[in-house]
PDB file of N, CA and C in Angstrom:
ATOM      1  N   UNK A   1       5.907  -0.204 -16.022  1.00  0.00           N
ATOM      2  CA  UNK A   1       6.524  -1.486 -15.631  1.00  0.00           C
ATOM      3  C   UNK A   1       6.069  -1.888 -14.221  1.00  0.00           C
ATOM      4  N   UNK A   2       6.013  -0.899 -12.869  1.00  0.00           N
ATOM      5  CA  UNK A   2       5.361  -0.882 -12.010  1.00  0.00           C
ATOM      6  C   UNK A   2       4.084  -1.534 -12.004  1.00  0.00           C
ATOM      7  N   UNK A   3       3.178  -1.370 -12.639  1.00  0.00           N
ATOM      8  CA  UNK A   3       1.931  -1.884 -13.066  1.00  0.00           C
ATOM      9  C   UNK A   3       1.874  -3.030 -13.108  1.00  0.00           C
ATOM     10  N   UNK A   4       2.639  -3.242 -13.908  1.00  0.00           N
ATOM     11  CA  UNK A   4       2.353  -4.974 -14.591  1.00  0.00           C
ATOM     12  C   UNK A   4       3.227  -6.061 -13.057  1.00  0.00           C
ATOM     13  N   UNK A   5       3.506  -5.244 -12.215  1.00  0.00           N
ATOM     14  CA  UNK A   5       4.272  -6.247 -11.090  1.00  0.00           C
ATOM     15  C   UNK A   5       3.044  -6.560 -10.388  1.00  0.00           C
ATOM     16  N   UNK A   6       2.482  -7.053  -9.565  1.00  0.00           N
ATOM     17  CA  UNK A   6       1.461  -7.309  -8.876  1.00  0.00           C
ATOM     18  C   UNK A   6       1.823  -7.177  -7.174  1.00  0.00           C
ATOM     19  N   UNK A   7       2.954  -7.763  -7.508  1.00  0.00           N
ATOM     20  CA  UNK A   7       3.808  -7.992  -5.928  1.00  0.00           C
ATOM     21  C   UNK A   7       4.079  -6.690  -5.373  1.00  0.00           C
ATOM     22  N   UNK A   8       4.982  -6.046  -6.412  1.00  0.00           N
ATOM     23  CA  UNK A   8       5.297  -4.998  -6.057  1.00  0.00           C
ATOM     24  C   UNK A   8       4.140  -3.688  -6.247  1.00  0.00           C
ATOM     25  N   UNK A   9       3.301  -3.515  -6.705  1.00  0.00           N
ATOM     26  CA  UNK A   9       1.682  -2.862  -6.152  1.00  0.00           C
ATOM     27  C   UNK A   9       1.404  -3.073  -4.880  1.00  0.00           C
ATOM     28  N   UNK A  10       1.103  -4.649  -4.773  1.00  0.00           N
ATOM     29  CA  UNK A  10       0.678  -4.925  -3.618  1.00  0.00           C
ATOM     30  C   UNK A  10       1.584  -4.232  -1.909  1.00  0.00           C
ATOM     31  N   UNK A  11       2.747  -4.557  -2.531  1.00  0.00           N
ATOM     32  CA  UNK A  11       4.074  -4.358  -1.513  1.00  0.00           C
ATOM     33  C   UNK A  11       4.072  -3.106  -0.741  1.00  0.00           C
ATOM     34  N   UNK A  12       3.635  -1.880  -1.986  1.00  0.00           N
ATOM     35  CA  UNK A  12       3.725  -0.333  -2.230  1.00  0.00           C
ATOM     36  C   UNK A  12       2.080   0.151  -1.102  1.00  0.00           C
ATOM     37  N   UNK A  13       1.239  -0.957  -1.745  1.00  0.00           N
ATOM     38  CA  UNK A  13       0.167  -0.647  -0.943  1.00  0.00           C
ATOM     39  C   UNK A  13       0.096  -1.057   0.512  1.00  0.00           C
ATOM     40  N   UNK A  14       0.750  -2.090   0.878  1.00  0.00           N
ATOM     41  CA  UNK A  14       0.928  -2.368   1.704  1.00  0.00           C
ATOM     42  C   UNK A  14       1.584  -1.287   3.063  1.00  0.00           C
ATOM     43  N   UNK A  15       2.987  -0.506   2.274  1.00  0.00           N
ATOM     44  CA  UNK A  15       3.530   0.315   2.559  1.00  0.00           C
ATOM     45  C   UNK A  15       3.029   1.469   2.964  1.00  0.00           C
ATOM     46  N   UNK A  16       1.898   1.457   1.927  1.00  0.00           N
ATOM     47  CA  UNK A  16       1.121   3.465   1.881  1.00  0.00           C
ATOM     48  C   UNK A  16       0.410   3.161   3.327  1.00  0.00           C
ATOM     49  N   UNK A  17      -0.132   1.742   3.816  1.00  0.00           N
ATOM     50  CA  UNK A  17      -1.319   2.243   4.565  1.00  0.00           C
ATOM     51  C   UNK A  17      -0.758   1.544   6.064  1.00  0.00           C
ATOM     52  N   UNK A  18       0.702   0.867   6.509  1.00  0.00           N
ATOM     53  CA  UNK A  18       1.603   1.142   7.285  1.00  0.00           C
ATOM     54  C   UNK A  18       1.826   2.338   8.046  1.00  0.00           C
ATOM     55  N   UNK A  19       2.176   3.069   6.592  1.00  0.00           N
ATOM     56  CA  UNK A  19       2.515   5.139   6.864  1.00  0.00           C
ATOM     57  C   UNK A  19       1.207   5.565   7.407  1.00  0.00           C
ATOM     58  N   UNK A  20       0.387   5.034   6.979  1.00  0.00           N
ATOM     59  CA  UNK A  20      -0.632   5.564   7.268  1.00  0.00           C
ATOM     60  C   UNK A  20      -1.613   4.884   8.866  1.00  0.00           C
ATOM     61  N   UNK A  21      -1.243   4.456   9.878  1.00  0.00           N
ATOM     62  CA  UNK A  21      -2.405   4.005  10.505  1.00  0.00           C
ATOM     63  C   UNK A  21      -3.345   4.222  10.834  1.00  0.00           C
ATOM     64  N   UNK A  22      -3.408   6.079  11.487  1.00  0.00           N
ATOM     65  CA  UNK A  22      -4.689   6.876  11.921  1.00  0.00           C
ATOM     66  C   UNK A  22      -5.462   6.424  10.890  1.00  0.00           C
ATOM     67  N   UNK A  23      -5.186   6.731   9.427  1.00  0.00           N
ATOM     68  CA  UNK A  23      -5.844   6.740   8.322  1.00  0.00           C
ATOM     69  C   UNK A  23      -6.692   5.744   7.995  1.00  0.00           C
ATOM     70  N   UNK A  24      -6.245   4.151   8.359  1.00  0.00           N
ATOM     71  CA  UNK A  24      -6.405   2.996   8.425  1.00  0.00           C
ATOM     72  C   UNK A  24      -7.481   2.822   9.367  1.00  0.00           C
ATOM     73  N   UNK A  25      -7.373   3.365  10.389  1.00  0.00           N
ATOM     74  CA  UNK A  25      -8.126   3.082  11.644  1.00  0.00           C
ATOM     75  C   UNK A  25      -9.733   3.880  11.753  1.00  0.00           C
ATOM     76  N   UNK A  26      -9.552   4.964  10.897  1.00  0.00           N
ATOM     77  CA  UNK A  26     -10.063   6.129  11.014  1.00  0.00           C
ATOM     78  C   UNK A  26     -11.295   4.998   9.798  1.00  0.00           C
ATOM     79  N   UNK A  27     -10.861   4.622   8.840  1.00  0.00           N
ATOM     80  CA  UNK A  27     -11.548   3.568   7.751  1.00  0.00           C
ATOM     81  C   UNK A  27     -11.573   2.159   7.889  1.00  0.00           C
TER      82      UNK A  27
END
C-alpha cells in the first residue's frame, strides 16, 4: 500500500536522507 502512495515514498525519502546528512554530503 506504501508503494502505490507517491507522496508518502517521496516523504520517507525525504526523511532517510535528512537522517542522513554526512551521507548526503559525502554524495
Amino acid at each position: 500500500a506504501v508503494l502505490k502512495n507517491p507522496d508518502f515514498f517521496e516523504e520517507m525519502l525525504k526523511s532517510d536522507l535528512l537522517s542522513q546528512p554526512v551521507e548526503l554530503n559525502v554524495s
